[in-house]
Protein backbone atom coordinates (compact mmCIF):
# COMPACT_ATOMS: atom_id res chain seq x y z
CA UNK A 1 4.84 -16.99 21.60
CA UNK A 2 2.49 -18.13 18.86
CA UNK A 3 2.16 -15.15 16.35
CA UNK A 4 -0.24 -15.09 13.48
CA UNK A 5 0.10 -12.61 10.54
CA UNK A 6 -3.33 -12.59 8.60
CA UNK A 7 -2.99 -10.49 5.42
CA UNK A 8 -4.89 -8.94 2.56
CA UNK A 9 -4.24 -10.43 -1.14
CA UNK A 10 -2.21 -7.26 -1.89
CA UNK A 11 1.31 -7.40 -1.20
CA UNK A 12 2.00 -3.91 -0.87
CA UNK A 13 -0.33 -4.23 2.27
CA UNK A 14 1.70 -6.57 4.46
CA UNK A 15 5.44 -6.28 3.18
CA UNK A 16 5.35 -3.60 5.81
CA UNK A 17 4.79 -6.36 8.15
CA UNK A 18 7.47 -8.56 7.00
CA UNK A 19 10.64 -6.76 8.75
CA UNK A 20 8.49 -7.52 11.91
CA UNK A 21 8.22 -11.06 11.57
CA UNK A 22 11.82 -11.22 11.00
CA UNK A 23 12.24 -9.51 14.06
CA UNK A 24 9.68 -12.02 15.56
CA UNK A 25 11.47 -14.90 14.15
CA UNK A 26 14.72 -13.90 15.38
CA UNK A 27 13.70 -13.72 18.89
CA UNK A 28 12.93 -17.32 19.48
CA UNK A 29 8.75 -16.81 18.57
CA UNK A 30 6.54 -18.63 15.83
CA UNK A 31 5.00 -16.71 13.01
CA UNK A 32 2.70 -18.09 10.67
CA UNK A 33 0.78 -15.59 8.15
CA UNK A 34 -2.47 -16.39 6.85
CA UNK A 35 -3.22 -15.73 3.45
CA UNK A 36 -5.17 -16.46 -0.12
CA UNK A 37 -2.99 -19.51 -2.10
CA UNK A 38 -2.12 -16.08 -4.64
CA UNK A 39 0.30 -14.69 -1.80
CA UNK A 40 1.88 -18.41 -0.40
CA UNK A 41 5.24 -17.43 -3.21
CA UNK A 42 5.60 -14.02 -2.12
CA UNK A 43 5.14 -14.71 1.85
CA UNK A 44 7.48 -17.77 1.58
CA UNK A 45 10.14 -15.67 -0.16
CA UNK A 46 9.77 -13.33 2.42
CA UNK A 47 11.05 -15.56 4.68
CA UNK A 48 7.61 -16.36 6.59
CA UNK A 49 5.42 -19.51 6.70
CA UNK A 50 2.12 -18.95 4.89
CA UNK A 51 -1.03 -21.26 5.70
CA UNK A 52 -3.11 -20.79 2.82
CA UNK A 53 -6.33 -20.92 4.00
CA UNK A 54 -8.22 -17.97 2.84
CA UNK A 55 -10.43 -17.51 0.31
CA UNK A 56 -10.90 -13.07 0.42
CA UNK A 57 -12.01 -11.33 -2.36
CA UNK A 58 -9.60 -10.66 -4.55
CA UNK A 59 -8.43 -7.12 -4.29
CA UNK A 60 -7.47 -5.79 -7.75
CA UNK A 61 -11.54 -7.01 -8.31
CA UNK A 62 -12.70 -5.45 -5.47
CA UNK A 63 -10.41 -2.06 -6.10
CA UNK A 64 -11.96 -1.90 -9.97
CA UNK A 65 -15.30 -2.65 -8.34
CA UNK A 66 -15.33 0.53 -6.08
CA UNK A 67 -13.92 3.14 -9.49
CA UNK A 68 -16.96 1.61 -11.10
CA UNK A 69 -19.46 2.62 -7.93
CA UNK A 70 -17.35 5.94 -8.40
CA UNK A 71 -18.39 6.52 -11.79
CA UNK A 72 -22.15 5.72 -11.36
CA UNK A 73 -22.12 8.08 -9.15
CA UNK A 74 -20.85 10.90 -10.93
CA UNK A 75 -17.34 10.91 -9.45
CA UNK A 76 -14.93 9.39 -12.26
CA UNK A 77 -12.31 12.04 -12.90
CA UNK A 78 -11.27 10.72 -16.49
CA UNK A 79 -12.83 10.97 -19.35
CA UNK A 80 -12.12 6.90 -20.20
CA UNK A 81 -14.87 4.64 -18.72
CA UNK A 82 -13.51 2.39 -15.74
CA UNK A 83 -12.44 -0.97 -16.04
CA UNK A 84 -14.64 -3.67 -15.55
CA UNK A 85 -13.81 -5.81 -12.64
CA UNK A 86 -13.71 -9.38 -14.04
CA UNK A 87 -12.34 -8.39 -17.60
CA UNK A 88 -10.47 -4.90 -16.47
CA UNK A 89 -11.72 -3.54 -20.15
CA UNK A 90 -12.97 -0.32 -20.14
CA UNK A 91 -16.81 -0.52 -19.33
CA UNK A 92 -19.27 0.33 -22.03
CA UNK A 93 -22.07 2.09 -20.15
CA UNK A 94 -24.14 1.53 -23.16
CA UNK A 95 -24.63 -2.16 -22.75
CA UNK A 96 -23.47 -2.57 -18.75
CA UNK A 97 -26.24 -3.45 -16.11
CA UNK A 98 -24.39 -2.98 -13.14
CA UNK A 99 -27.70 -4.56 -11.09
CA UNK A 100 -27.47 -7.45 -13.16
CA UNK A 101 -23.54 -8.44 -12.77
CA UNK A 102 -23.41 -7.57 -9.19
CA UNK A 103 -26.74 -9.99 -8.39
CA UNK A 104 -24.66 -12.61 -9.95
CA UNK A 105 -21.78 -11.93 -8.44
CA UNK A 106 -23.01 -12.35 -5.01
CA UNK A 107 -23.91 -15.96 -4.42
CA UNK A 108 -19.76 -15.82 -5.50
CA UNK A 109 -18.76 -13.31 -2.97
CA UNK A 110 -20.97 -15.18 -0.47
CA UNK A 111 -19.38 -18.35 -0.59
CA UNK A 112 -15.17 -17.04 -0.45
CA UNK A 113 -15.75 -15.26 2.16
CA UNK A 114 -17.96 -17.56 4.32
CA UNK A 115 -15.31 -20.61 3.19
CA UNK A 116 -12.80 -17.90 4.54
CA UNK A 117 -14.02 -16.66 7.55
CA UNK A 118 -14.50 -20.23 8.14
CA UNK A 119 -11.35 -21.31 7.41
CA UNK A 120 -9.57 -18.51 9.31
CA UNK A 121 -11.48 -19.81 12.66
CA UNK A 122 -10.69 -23.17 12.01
CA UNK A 123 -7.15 -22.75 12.51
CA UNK A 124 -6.90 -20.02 15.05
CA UNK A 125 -9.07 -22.71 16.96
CA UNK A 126 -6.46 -24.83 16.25
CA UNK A 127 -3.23 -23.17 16.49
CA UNK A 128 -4.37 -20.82 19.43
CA UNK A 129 -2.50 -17.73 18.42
CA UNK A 130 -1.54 -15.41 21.67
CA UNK A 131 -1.49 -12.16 19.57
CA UNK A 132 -2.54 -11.46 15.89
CA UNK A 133 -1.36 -9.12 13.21
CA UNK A 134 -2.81 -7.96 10.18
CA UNK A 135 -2.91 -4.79 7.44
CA UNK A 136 -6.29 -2.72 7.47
CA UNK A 137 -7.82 -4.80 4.58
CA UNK A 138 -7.83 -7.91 6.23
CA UNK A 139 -11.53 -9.21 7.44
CA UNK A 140 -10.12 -12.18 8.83
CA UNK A 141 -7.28 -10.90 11.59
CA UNK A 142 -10.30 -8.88 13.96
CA UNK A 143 -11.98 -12.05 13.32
CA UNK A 144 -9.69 -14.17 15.20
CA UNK A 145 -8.56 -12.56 17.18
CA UNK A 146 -11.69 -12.08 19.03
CA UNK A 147 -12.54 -15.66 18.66
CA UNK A 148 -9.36 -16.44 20.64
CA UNK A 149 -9.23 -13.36 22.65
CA UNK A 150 -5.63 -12.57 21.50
CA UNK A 151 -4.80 -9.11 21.10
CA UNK A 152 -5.69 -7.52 17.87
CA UNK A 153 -2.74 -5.19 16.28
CA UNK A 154 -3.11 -3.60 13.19
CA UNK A 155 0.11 -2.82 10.98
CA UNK A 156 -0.59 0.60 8.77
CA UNK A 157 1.33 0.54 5.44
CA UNK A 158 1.64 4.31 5.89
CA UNK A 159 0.17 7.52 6.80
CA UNK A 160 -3.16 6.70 6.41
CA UNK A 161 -5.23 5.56 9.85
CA UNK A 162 -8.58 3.79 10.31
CA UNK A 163 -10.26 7.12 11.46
CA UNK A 164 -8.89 8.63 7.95
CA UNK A 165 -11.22 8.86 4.93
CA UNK A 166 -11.62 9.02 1.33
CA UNK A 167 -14.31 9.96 -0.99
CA UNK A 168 -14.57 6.71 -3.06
CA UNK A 169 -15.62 4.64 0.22
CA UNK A 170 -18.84 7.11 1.65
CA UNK A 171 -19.55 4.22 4.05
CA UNK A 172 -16.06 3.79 5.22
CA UNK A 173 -13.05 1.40 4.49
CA UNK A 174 -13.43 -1.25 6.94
CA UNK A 175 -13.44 -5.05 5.01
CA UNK A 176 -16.93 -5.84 4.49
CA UNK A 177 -18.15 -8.64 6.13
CA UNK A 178 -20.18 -9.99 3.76
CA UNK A 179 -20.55 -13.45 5.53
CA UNK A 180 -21.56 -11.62 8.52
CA UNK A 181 -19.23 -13.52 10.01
CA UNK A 182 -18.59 -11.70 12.98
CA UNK A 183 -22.54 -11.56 13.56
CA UNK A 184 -22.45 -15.76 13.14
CA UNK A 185 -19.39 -15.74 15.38
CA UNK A 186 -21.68 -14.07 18.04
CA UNK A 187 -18.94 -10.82 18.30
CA UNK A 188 -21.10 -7.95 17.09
CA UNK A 189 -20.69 -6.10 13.98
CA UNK A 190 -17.29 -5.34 11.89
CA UNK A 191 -15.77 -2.55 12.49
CA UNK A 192 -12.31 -0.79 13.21
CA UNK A 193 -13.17 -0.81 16.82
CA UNK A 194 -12.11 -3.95 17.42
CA UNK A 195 -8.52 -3.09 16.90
CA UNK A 196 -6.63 -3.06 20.22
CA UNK A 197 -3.27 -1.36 19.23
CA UNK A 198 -1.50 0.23 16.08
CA UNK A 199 1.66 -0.34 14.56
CA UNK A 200 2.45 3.07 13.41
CA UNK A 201 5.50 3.55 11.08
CA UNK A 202 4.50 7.47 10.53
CA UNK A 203 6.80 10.17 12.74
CA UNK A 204 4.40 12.90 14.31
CA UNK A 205 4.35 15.15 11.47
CA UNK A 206 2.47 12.58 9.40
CA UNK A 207 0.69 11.01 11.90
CA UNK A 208 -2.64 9.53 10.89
CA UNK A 209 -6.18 9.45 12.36
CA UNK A 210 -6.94 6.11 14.62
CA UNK A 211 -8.33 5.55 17.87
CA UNK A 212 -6.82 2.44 18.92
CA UNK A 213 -3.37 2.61 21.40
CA UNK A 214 -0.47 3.71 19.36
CA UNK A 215 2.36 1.19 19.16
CA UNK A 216 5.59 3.58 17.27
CA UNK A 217 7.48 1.01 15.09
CA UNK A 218 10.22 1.88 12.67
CA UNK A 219 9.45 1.41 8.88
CA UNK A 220 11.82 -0.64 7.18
CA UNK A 221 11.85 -0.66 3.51
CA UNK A 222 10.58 -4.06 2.06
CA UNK A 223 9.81 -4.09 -1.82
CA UNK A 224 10.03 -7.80 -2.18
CA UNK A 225 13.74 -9.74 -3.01
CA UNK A 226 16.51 -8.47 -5.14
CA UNK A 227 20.15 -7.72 -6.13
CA UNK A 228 22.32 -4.25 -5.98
CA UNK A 229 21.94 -3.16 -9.26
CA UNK A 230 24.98 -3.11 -10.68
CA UNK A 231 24.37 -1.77 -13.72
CA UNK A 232 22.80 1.49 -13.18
CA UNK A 233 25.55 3.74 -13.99
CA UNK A 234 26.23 6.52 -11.11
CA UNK A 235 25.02 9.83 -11.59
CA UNK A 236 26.33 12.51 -13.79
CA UNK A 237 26.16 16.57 -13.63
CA UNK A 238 22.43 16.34 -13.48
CA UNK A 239 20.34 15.57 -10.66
CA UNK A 240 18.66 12.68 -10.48
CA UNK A 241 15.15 12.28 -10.71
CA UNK A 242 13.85 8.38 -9.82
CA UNK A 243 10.45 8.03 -11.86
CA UNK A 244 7.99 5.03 -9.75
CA UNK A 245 5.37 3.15 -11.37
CA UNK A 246 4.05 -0.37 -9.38
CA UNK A 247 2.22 -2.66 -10.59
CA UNK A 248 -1.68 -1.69 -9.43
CA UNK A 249 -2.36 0.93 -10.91
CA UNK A 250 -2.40 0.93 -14.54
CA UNK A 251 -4.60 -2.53 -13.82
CA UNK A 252 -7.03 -0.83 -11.62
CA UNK A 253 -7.75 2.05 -13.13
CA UNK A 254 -6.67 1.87 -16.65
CA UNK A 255 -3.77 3.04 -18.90
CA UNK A 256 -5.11 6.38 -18.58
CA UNK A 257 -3.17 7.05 -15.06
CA UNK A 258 -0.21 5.97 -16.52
CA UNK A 259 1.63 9.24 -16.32
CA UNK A 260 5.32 8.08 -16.99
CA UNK A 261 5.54 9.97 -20.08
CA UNK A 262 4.46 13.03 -18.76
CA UNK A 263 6.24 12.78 -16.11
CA UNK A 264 9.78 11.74 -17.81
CA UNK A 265 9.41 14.65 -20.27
CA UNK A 266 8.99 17.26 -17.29
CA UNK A 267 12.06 15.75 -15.13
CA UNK A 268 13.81 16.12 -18.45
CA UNK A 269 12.94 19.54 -18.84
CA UNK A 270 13.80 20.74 -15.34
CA UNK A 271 17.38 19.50 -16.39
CA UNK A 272 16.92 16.37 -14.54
CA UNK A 273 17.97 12.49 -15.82
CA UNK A 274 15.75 10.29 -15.13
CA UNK A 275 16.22 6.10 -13.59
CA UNK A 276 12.29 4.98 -14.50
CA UNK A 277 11.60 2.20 -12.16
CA UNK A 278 8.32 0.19 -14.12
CA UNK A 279 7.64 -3.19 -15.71
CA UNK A 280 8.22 -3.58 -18.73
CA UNK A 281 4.44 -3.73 -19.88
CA UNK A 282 3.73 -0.19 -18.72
CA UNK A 283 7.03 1.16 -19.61
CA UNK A 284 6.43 0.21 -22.97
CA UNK A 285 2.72 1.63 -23.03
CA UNK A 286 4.44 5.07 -22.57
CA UNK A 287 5.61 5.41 -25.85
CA UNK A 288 9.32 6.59 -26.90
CA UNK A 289 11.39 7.92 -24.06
CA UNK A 290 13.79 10.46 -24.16
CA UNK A 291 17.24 9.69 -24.90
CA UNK A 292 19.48 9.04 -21.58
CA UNK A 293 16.26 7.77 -19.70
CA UNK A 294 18.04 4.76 -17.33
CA UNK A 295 14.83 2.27 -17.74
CA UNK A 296 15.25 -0.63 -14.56
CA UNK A 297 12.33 -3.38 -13.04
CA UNK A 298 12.12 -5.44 -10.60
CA UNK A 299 14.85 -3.19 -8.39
CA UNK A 300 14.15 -2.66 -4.88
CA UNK A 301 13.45 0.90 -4.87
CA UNK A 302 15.62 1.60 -1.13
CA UNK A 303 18.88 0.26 -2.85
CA UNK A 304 18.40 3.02 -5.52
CA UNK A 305 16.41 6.22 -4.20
CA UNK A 306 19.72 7.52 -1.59
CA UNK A 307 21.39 8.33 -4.86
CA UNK A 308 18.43 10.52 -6.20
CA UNK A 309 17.31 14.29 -6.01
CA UNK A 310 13.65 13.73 -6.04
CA UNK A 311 10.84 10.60 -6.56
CA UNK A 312 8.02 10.69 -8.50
CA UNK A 313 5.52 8.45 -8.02
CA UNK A 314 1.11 7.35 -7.91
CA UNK A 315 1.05 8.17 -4.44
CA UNK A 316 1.49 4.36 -3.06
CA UNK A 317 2.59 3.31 0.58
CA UNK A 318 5.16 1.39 0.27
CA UNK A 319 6.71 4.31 -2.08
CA UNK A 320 6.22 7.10 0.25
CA UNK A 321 7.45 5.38 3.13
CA UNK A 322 10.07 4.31 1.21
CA UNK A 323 11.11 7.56 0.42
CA UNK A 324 10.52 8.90 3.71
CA UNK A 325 13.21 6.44 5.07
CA UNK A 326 15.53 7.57 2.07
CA UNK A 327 14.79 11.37 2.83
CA UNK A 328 14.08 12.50 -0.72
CA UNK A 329 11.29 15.07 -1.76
CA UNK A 330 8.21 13.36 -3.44
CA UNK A 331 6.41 14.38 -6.50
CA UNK A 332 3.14 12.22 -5.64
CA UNK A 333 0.25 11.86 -8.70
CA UNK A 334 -2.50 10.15 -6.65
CA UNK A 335 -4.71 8.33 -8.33
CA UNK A 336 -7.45 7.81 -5.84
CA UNK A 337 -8.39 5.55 -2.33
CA UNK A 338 -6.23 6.35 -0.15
CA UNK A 339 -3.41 8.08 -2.09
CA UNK A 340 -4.75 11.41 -1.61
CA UNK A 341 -4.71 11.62 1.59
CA UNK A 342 -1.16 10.03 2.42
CA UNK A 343 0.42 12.53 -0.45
CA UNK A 344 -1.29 15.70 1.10
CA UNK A 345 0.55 14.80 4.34
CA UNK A 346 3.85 14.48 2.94
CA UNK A 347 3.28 17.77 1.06
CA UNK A 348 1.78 19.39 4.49
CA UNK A 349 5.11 18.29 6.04
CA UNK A 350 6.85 20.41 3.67
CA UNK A 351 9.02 17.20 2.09
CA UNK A 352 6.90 17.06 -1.57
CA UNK A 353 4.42 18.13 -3.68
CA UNK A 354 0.99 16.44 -4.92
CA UNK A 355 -1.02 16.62 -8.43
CA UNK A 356 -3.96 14.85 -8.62
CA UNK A 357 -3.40 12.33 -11.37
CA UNK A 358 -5.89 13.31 -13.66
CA UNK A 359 -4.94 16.79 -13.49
CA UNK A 360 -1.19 16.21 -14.34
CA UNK A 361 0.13 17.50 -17.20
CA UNK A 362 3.90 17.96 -18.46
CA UNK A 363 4.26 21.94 -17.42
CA UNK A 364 2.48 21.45 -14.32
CA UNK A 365 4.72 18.54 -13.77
CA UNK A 366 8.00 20.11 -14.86
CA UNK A 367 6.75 23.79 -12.09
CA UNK A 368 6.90 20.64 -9.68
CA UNK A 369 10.12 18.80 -9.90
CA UNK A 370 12.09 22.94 -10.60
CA UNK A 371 10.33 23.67 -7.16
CA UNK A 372 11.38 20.32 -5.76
CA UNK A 373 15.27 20.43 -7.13
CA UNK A 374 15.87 23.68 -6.82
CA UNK A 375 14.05 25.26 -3.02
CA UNK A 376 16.07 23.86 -0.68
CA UNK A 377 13.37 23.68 1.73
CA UNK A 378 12.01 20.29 0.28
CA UNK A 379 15.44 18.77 0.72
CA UNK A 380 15.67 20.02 4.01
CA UNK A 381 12.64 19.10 5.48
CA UNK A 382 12.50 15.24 3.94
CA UNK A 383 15.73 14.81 5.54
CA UNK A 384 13.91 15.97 9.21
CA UNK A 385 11.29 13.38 8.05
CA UNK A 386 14.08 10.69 7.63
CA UNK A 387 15.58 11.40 10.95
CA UNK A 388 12.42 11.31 13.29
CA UNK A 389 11.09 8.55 11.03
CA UNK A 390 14.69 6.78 12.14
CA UNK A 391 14.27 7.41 15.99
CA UNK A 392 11.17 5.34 16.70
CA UNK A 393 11.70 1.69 17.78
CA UNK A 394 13.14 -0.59 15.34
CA UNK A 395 10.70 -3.87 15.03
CA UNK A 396 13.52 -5.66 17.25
CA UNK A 397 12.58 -3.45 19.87
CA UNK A 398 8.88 -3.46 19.66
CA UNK A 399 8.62 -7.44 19.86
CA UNK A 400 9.25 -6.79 23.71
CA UNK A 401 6.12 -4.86 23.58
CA UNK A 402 4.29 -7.02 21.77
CA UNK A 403 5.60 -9.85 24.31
CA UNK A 404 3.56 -7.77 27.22
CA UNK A 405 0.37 -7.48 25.21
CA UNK A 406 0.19 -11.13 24.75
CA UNK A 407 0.90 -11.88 28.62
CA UNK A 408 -1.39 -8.97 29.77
């Protein structure tokens, strides 16, 4: 069977996916994932074949480009200006014509995506995949799929569906097609109903909102290649509190969401050490950090989290599932999209809390991890989490399934 993966230039979108290829790989079937050139090191190192033939929008643009709508309309949270999306400085409202930049911008936008689209049908044409898989960002997986009639099957990164919504995207989160390719293609308009089936990693009590048929599918931690740590020491007489900080989102919405301080100081005073997880850029942007603090990047945060209390982290997917697998109460400071939404169900599910990240502040912060270290509760129920998150099918099992939709 002739599989193709088409992903979003964000690799925290499809590293969910990449357990599933492996899977895919391992029973006999081809897998090729098509991507933007930016993701052919990552995908490769994953173990997958990438065909770099897309040209999307890059997404860290595109991400800064939606704060900035937020903020003309009245809806920025912080009291620093976004960042701009082609120099990510803060924008100077003074001296910024957003009608200006975006008219120029367009002719840009036009092109990529119409030399993507493009692109994308070019090879489906001719590779002649018999099912497709993509993450919820990707324009060009519906795309092809419908041009070859394969079956489309969307992979969510966590709980957070295509019937789910959040207030920086009032006319919804579905890629825009701003080719109109699926108009030139002759299939209609974009739009989430084109998905056939979805690859759902959440148990039921943080299921999300989607209409297409639900495909169950275990989540298996994937945060990229990397070693045992060997030299984080073991814990002491203190509980330990694992701090998370990725990548994104200091350079989407600006060093003022960078809440590690804040958050290292409250862990410390709820008696907690602390194992801060960051690169070094943003750990350093903190400022001083408390004596003891165990500072670690580039560690793959499922070798490290089974040995901690609690996680704090900006509310990400591939964090909270993460931690859902590990069984370990979340402290989730969302900054925005679709963070919200995916922390409240984690803290409706009884196994953390949320603070929205503008609001946090070190005594809120340190009410938050006493709750989470010392009621029992939290414990209990992110370990019932873990275990119904562990009895749905492992992606060795689903590729049997998938099989069926491609013969059907």
């Amino acid at each position: 069977m002739r599989v193709l993966f088409a992903v979003s230039p964000w690799p925290g979108h499809y590293f969910p996916m990449v357990p599933l290829g492996w899977a895919l790989q391992a029973a006999g079937h081809e897998v090729r994932v098509l991507c933007n050139e930016s993701d052919v090191d990552p995908v490769a190192r994953a173990g997958m074949t990438p065909v770099p033939r897309l040209a999307s929008l890059d997404l860290l643009r595109g991400a800064r480009l939606i704060n900035l709508l937020t903020a003309l309309r009245g809806g920025w949270p912080y009291p620093e200006p976004p960042l701009h999306p082609d120099t990510a400085e803060p924008v100077d409202f003074a001296t910024f014509d957003f009608a200006a930049w975006h008219e120029k911008l367009r002719p840009e936008m036009l092109a990529n995506a119409t030399r993507s689209t493009d692109a994308a049908v070019a090879f489906a044409r001719e590779w002649r995949p018999q099912l497709v898989v993509h993450d919820m960002e990707s324009l060009e997986g519906p795309l092809v799929a419908k041009m070859t009639g394969a079956p489309d099957v969307l992979q969510l990164w966590g709980p957070f569906g295509t019937a789910d919504d959040y207030g920086e995207a009032p006319d919804g989160h579905a890629p825009v097609d701003t080719s109109a390719a699926f108009e030139r293609y002759g299939l209609g308009e974009m739009g989430f109903h084109h998905i056939d089936h979805v690859l759902d990693p959440c148990p039921p009590q943080l299921r999300p909102s989607y209409e297409a048929a639900a495909v169950p599918s275990r989540y298996i931690p994937y945060n990229g290649p990397g070693s045992v740590p060997g030299d984080i020491p073991p814990c002491g007489g203190k509980p330990r509190v694992c701090v998370v900080w990725g990548r994104s989102a200091t350079r989407t919405f600006g060093p003022v969401v960078n809440k590690m301080s804040q958050v290292v100081q409250a862990a410390n005073a709820a008696g907690a050490e602390v194992l801060l997880l960051s690169s070094p850029a943003d750990a350093a942007a903190a400022g001083p950090l408390p004596d003891g603090v165990i500072v670690r990047s580039d560690v793959p945060l499922s070798l490290v989290l089974p040995e901690c209390a609690a996680v704090a982290h900006y509310g990400g997917g591939g964090v909270s599932m993460t931690s859902l697998v590990a069984g370990v109460p979340q402290l989730a400071l969302p900054c925005g999209y679709d963070q919200p939404v995916m922390a409240g169900r984690f803290s409706a599910a009884g196994a953390g809390l949320d603070i929205p990240n503008h609001a946090a502040e070190v005594d809120g912060l340190k009410a938050a991890f006493g709750r989470l270290l010392e009621e029992s509760s939290f414990t209990e129920s992110a370990r019932e989490l873990a275990a119904a998150a562990a009895s749905l099918p492992a992606p060795s099992d689903v590729v049997g399934k998938l099989e069926a939709l491609a013969r059907d």
